[in-house]
PDB file of N, CA and C in Angstrom:
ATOM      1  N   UNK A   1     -61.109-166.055 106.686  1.00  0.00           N
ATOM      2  CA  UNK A   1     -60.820-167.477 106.684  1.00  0.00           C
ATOM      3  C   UNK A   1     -59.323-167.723 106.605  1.00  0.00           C
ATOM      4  N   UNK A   2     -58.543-166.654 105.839  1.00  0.00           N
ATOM      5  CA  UNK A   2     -57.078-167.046 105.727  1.00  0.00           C
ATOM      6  C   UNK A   2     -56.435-167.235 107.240  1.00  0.00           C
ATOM      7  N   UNK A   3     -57.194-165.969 107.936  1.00  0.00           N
ATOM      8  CA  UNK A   3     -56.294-165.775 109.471  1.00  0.00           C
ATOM      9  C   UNK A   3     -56.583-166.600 109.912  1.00  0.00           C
ATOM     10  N   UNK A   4     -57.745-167.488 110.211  1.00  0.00           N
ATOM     11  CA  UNK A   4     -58.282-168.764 110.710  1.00  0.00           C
ATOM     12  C   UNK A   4     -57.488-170.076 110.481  1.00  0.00           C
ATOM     13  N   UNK A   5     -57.470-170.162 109.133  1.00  0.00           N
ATOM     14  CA  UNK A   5     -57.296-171.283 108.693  1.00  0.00           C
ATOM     15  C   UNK A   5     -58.031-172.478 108.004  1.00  0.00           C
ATOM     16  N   UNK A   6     -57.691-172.415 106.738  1.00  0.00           N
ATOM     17  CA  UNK A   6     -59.030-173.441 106.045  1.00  0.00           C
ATOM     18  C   UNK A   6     -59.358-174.702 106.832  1.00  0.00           C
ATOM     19  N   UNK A   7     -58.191-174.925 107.172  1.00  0.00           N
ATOM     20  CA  UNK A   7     -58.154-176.754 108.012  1.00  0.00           C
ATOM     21  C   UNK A   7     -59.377-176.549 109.159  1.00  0.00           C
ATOM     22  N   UNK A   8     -59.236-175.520 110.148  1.00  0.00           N
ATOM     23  CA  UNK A   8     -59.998-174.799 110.767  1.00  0.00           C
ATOM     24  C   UNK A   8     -61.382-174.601 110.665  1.00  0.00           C
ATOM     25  N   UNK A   9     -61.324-174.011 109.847  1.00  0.00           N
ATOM     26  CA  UNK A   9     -63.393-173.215 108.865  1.00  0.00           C
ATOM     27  C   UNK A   9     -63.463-174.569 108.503  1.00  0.00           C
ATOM     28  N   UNK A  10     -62.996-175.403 107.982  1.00  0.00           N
ATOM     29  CA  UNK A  10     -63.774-176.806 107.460  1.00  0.00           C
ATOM     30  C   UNK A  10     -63.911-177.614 108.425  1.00  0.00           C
ATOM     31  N   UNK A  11     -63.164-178.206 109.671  1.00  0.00           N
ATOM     32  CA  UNK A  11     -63.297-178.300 110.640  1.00  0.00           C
ATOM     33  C   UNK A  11     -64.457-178.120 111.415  1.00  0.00           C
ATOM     34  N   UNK A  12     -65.063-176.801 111.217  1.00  0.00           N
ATOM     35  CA  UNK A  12     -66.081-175.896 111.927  1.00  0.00           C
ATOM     36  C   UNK A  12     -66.930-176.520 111.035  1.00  0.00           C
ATOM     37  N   UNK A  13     -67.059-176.193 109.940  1.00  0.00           N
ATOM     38  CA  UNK A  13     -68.241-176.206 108.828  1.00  0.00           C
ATOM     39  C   UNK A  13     -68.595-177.905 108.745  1.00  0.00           C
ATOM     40  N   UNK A  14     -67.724-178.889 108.937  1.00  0.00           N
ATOM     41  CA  UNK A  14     -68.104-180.132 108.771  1.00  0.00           C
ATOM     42  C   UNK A  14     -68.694-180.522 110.162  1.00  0.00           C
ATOM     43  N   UNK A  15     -68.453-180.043 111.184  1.00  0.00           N
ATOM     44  CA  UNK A  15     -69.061-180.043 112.736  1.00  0.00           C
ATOM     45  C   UNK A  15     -70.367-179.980 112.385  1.00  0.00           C
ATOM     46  N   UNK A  16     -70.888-178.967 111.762  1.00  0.00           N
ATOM     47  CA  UNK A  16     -72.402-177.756 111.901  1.00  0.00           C
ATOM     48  C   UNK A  16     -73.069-178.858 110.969  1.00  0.00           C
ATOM     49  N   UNK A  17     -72.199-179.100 109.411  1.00  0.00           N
ATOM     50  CA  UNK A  17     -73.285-179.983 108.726  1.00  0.00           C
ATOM     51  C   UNK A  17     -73.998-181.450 108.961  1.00  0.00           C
ATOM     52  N   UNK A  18     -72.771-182.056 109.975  1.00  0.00           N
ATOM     53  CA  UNK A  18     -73.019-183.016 110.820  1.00  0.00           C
ATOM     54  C   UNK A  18     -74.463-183.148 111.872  1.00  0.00           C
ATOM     55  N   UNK A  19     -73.652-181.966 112.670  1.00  0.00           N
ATOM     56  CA  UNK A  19     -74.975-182.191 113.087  1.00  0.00           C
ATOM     57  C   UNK A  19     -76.329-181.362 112.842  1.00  0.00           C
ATOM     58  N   UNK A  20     -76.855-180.827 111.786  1.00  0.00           N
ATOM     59  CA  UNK A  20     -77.957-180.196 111.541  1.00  0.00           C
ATOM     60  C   UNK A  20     -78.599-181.299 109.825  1.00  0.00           C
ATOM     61  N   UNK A  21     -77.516-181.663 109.303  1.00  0.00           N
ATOM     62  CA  UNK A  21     -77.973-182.223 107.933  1.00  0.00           C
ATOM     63  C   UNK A  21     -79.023-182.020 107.095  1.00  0.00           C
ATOM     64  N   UNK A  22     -78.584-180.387 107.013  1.00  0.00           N
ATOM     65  CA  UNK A  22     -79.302-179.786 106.113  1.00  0.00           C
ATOM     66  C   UNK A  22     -78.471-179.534 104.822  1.00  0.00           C
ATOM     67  N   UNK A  23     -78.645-179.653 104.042  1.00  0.00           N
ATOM     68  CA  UNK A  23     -77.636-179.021 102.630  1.00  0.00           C
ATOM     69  C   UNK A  23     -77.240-177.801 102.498  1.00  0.00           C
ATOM     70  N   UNK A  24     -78.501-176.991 103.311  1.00  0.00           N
ATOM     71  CA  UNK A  24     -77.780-175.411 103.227  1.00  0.00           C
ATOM     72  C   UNK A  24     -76.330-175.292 103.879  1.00  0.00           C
ATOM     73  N   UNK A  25     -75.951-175.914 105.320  1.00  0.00           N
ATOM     74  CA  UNK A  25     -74.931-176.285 105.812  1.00  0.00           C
ATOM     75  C   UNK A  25     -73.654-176.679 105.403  1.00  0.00           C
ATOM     76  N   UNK A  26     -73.860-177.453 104.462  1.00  0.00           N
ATOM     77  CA  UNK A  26     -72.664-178.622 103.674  1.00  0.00           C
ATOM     78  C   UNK A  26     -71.683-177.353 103.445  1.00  0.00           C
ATOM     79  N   UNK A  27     -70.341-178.059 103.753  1.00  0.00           N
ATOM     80  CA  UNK A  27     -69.044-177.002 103.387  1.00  0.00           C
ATOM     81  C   UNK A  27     -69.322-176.791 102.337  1.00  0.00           C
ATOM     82  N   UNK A  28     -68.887-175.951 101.848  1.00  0.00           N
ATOM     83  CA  UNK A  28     -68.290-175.498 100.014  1.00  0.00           C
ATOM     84  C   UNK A  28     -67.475-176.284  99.689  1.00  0.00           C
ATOM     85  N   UNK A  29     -67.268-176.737  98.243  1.00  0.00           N
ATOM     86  CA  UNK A  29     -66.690-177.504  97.697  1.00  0.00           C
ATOM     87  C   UNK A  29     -65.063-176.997  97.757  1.00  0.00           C
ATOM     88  N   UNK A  30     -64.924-175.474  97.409  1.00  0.00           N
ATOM     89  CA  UNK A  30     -64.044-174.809  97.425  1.00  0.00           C
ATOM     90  C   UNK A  30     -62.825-174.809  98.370  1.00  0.00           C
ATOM     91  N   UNK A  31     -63.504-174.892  99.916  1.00  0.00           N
ATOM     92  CA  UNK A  31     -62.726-174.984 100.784  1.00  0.00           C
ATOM     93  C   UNK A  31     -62.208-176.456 101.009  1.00  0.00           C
ATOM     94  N   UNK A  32     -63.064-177.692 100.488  1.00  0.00           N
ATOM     95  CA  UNK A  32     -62.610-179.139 100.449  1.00  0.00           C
ATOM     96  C   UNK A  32     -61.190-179.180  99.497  1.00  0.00           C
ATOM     97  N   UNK A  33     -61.520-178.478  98.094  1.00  0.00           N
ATOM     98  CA  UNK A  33     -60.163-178.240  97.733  1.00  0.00           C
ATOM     99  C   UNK A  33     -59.409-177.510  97.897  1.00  0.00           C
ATOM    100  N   UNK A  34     -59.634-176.321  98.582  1.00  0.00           N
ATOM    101  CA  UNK A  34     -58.011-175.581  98.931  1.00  0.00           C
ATOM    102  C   UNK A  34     -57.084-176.372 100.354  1.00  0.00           C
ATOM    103  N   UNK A  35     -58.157-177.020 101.000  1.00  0.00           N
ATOM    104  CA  UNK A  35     -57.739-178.309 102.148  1.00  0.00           C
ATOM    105  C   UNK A  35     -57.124-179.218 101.741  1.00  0.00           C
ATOM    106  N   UNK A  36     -57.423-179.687 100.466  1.00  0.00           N
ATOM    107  CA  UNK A  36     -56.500-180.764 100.019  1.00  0.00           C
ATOM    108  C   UNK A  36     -55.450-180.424  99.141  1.00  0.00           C
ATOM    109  N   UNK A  37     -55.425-179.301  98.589  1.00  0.00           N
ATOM    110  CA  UNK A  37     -54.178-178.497  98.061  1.00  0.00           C
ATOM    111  C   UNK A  37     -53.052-178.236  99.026  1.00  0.00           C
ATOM    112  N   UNK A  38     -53.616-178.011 100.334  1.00  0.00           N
ATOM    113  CA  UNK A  38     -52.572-177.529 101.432  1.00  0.00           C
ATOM    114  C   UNK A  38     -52.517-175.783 101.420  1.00  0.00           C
ATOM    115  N   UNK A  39     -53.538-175.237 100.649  1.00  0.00           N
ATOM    116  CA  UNK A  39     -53.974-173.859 100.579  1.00  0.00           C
ATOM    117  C   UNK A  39     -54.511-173.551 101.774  1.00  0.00           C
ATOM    118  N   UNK A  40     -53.990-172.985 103.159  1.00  0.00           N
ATOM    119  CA  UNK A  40     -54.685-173.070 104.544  1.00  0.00           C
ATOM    120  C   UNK A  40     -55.074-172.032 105.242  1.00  0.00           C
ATOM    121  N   UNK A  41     -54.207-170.834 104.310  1.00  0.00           N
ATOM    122  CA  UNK A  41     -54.294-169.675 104.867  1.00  0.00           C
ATOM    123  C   UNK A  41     -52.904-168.773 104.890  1.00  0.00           C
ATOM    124  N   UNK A  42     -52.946-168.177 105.845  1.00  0.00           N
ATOM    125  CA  UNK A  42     -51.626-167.671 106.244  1.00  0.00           C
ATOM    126  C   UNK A  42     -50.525-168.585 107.099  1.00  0.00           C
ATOM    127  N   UNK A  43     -50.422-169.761 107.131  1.00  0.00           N
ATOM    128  CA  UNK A  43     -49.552-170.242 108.284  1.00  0.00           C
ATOM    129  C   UNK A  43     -48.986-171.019 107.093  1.00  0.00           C
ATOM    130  N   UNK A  44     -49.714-171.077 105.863  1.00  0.00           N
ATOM    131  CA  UNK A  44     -49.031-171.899 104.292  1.00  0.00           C
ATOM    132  C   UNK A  44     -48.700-171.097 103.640  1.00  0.00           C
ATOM    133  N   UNK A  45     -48.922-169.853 103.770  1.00  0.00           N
ATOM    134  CA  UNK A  45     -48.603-168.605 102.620  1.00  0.00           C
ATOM    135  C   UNK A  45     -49.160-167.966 101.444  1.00  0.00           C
ATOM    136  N   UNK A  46     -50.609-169.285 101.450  1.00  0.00           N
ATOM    137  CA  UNK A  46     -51.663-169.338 100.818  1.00  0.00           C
ATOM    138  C   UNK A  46     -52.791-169.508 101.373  1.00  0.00           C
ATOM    139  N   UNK A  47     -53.630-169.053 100.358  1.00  0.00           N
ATOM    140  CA  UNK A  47     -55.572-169.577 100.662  1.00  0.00           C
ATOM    141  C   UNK A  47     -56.166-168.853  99.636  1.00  0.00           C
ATOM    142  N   UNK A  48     -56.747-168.168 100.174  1.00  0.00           N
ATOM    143  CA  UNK A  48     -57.828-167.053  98.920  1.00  0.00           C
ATOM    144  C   UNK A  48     -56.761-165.980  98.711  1.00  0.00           C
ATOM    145  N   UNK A  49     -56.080-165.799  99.373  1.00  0.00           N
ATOM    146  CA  UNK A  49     -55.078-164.493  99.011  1.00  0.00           C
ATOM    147  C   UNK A  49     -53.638-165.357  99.554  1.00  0.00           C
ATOM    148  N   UNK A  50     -52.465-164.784  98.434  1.00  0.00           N
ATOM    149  CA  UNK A  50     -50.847-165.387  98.491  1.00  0.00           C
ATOM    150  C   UNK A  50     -50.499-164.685  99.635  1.00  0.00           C
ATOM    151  N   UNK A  51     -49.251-165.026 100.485  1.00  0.00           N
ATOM    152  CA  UNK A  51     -48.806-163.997 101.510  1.00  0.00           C
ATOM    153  C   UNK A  51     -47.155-164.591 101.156  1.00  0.00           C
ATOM    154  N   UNK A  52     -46.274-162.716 100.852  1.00  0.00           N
ATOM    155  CA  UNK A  52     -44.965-163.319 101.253  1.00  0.00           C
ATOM    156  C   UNK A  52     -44.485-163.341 101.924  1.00  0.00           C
ATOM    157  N   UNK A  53     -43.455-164.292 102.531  1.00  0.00           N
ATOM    158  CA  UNK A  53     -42.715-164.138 103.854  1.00  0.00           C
ATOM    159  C   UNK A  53     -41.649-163.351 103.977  1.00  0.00           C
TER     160      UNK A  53
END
């Protein structure tokens, strides 16, 4: 997900829950907040793992 990009995977993941509206679907809460942290991955220097430049 880091190489991706959270903005990205949530992106994706809010697509799928949209259209199937099942709960198993629903993003993770987790990735709603590292999205609104600005935690995105590697192109921020962050996400689930730090990266230095």
């Amino acid at each position: 997900a880091d190489l991706i990009g959270m903005d990205t995977i949530s992106y994706i993941a809010n697509a799928i829950y949209e259209e199937l509206k099942d709960p198993l679907y629903a993003p993770p809460i987790i990735l709603k907040k590292m999205v609104a942290a600005g935690w995105l991955g590697r192109k921020t220097g962050r996400g689930f793992y730090e990266y230095k430049k």
